[in-house]
Protein backbone atom coordinates (compact mmCIF):
# COMPACT_ATOMS: atom_id res chain seq x y z
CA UNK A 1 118.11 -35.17 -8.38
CA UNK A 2 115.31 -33.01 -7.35
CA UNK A 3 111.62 -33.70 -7.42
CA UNK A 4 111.01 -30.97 -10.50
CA UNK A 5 114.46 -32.87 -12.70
CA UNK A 6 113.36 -36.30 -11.72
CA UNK A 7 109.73 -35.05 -13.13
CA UNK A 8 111.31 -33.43 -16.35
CA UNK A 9 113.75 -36.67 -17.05
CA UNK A 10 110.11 -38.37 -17.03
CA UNK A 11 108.68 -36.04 -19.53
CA UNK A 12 111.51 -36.55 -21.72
CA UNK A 13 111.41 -40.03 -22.16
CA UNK A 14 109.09 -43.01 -23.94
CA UNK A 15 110.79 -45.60 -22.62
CA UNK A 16 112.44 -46.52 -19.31
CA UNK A 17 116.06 -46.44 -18.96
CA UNK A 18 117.74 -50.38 -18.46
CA UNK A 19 117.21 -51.07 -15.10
CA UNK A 20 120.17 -53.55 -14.82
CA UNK A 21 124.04 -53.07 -14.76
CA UNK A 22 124.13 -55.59 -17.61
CA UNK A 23 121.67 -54.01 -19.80
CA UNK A 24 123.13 -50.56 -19.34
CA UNK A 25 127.00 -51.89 -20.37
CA UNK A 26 125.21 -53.08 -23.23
CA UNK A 27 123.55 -50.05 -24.12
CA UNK A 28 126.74 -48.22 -23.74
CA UNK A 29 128.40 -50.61 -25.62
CA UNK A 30 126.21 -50.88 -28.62
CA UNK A 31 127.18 -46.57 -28.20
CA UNK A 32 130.50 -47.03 -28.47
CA UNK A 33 130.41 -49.25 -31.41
CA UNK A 34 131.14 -52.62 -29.43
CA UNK A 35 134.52 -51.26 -28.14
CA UNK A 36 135.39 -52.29 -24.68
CA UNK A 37 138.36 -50.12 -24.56
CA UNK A 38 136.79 -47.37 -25.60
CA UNK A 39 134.01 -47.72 -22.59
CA UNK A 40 136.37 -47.97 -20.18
CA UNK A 41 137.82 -44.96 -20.60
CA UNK A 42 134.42 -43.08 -21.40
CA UNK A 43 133.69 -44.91 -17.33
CA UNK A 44 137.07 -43.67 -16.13
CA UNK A 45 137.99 -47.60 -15.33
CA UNK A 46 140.03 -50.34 -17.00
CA UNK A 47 139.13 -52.27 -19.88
CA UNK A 48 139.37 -55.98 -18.26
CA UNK A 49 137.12 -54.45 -15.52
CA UNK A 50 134.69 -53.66 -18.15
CA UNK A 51 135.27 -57.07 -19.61
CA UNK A 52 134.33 -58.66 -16.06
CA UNK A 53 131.15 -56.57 -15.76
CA UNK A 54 129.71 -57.57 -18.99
CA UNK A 55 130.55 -61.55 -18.33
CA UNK A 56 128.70 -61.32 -15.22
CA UNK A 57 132.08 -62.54 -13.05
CA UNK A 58 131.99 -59.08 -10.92
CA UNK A 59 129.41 -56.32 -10.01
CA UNK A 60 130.92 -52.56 -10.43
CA UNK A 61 131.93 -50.74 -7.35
CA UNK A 62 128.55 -48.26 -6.16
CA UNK A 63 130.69 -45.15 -7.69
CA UNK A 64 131.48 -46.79 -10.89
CA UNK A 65 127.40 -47.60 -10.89
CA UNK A 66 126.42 -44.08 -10.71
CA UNK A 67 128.63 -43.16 -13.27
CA UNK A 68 127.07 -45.50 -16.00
CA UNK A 69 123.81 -45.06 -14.02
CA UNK A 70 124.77 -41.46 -15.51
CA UNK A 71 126.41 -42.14 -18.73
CA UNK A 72 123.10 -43.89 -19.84
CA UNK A 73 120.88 -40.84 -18.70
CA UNK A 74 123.07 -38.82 -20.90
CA UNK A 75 122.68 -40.92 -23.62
CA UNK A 76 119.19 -42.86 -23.79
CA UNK A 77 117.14 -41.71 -26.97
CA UNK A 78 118.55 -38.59 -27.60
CA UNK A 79 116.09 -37.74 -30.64
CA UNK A 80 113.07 -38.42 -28.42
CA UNK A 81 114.37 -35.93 -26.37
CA UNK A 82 115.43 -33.13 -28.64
CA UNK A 83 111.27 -33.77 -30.19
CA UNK A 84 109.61 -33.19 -26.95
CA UNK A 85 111.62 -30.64 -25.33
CA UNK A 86 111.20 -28.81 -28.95
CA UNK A 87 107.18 -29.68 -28.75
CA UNK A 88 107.16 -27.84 -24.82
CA UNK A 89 109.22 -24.71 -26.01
CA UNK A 90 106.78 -24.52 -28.88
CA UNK A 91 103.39 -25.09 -27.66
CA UNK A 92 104.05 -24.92 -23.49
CA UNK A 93 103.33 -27.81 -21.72
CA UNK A 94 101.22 -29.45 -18.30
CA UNK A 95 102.23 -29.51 -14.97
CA UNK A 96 100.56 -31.23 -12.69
CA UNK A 97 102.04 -31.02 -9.50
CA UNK A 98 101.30 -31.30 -5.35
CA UNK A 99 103.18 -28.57 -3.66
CA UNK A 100 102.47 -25.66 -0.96
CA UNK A 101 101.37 -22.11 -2.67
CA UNK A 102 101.89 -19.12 -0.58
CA UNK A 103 100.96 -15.82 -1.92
CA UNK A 104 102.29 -12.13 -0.95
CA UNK A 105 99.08 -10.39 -1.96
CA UNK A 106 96.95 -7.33 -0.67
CA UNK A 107 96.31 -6.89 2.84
CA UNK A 108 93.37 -8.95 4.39
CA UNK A 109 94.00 -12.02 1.52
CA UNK A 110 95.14 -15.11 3.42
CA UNK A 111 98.53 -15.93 2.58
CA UNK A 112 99.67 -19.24 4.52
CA UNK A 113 100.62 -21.71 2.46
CA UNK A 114 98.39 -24.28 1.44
CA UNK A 115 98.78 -27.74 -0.11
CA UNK A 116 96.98 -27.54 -3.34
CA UNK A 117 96.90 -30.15 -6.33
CA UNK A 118 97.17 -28.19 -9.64
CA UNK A 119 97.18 -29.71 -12.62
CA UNK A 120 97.59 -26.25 -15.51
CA UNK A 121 98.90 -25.73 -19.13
CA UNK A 122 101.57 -23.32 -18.62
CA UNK A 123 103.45 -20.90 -21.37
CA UNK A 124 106.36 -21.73 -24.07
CA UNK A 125 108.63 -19.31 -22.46
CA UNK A 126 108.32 -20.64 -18.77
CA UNK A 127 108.87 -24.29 -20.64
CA UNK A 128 111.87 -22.16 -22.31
CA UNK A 129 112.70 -20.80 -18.83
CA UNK A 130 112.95 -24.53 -17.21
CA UNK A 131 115.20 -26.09 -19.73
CA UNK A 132 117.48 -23.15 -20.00
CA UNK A 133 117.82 -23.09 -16.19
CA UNK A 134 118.03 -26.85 -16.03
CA UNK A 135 121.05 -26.75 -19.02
CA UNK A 136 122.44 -24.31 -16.55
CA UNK A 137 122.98 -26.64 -13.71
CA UNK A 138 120.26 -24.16 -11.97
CA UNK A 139 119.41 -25.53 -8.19
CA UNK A 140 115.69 -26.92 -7.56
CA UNK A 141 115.25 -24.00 -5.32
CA UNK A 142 115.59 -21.42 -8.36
CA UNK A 143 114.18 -23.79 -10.86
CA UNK A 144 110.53 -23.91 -8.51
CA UNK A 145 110.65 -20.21 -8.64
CA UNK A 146 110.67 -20.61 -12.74
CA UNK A 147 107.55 -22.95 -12.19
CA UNK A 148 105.98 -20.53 -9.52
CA UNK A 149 106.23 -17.92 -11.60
CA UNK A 150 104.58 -19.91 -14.94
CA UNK A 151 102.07 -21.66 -12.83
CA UNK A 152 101.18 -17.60 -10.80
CA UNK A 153 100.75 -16.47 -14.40
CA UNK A 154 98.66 -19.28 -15.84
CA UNK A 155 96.44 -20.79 -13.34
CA UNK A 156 96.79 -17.80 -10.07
CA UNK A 157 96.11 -14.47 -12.61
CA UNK A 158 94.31 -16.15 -15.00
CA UNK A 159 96.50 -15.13 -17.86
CA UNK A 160 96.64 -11.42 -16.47
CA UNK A 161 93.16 -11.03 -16.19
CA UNK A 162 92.88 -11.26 -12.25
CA UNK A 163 95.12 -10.65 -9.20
CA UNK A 164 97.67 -8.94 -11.11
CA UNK A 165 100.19 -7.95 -7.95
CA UNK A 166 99.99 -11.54 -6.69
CA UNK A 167 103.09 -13.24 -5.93
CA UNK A 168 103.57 -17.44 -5.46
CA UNK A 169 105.74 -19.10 -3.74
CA UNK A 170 106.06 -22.88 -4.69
CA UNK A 171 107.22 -24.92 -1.63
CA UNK A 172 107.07 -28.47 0.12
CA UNK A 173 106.75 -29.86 -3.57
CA UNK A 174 105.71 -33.35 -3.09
CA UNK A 175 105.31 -34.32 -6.35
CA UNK A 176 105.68 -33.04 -9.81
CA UNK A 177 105.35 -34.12 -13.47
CA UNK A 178 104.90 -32.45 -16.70
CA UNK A 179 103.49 -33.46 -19.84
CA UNK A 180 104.29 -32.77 -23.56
């Protein structure tokens, strides 16, 4: 995942996901009613393996770890999630991110990019914009240009009332995290 995802999965959750193999069977478990058979085939492997995972007698294979690693993202507090992505399509929402601007502006404005730390309340429909790209199994690339464009409306034109043929670009982001 991508700096802006990894800073959206933060957003969207209140609590950390299981950090160990054994706590995330569990928690898949407990999601599929306490069958192990029924894991198994949600994990694409067999039902003793499962069995030997949640004993503690074997460790899954690094591609069978990703894919509960994954299962568990998918599935960790789902209502919490619906709330707050509800709350930023609503009412917009914060980013506060590190990243190089660069601007295509009017002749004799400087338009290298800079690093700049911006922390700015952005729109509904750019929040609208992110998750509907992000849904969409949009790239990073495309989903900064959803972000350059909020954060070029918001924070670079003021809402409109300045610099209205400016154009961002949103590179080199080094960090990035948004809040609800």
């Amino acid at each position: 995942m991508g700096e802006i995802e990894d800073g959206l999965e933060r957003a969207l959750h209140t609590r950390p996901l299981p950090q160990s193999t054994a706590a995330r069977l569990r928690f898949l478990l407990r999601r599929e009613k306490g069958s192990t058979r029924a894991l198994a085939l949600r994990l694409g492997v067999s039902q003793r393996a499962v069995q030997h995972w949640l004993k503690g007698d074997r460790h899954p294979r690094p591609e069978a770890a990703a894919r509960i690693e994954e299962q568990v993202r998918a599935d960790w507090q789902p209502r919490v999630r619906r709330r707050i992505r509800r709350q930023a399509e609503a009412g917009g929402m914060v980013i506060h991110t590190r990243a190089r601007f660069g601007f295509t502006a009017a002749p004799g404005s400087t338009d290298d990019p800079r690093l700049r730390m911006i922390t700015q309340h952005v729109p509904a429909e750019t929040a609208a914009a992110l998750f509907a790209a992000r849904d969409a199994g949009a790239s990073e690339d495309h989903q900064a240009r959803i972000l350059a464009q909020g954060l070029a409306h918001a924070y670079f034109r003021d809402g409109g009332r300045r610099a209205t043929g400016l154009e961002v670009e949103f590179t080199g982001i080094d960090f990035v995290d948004f809040g609800i």
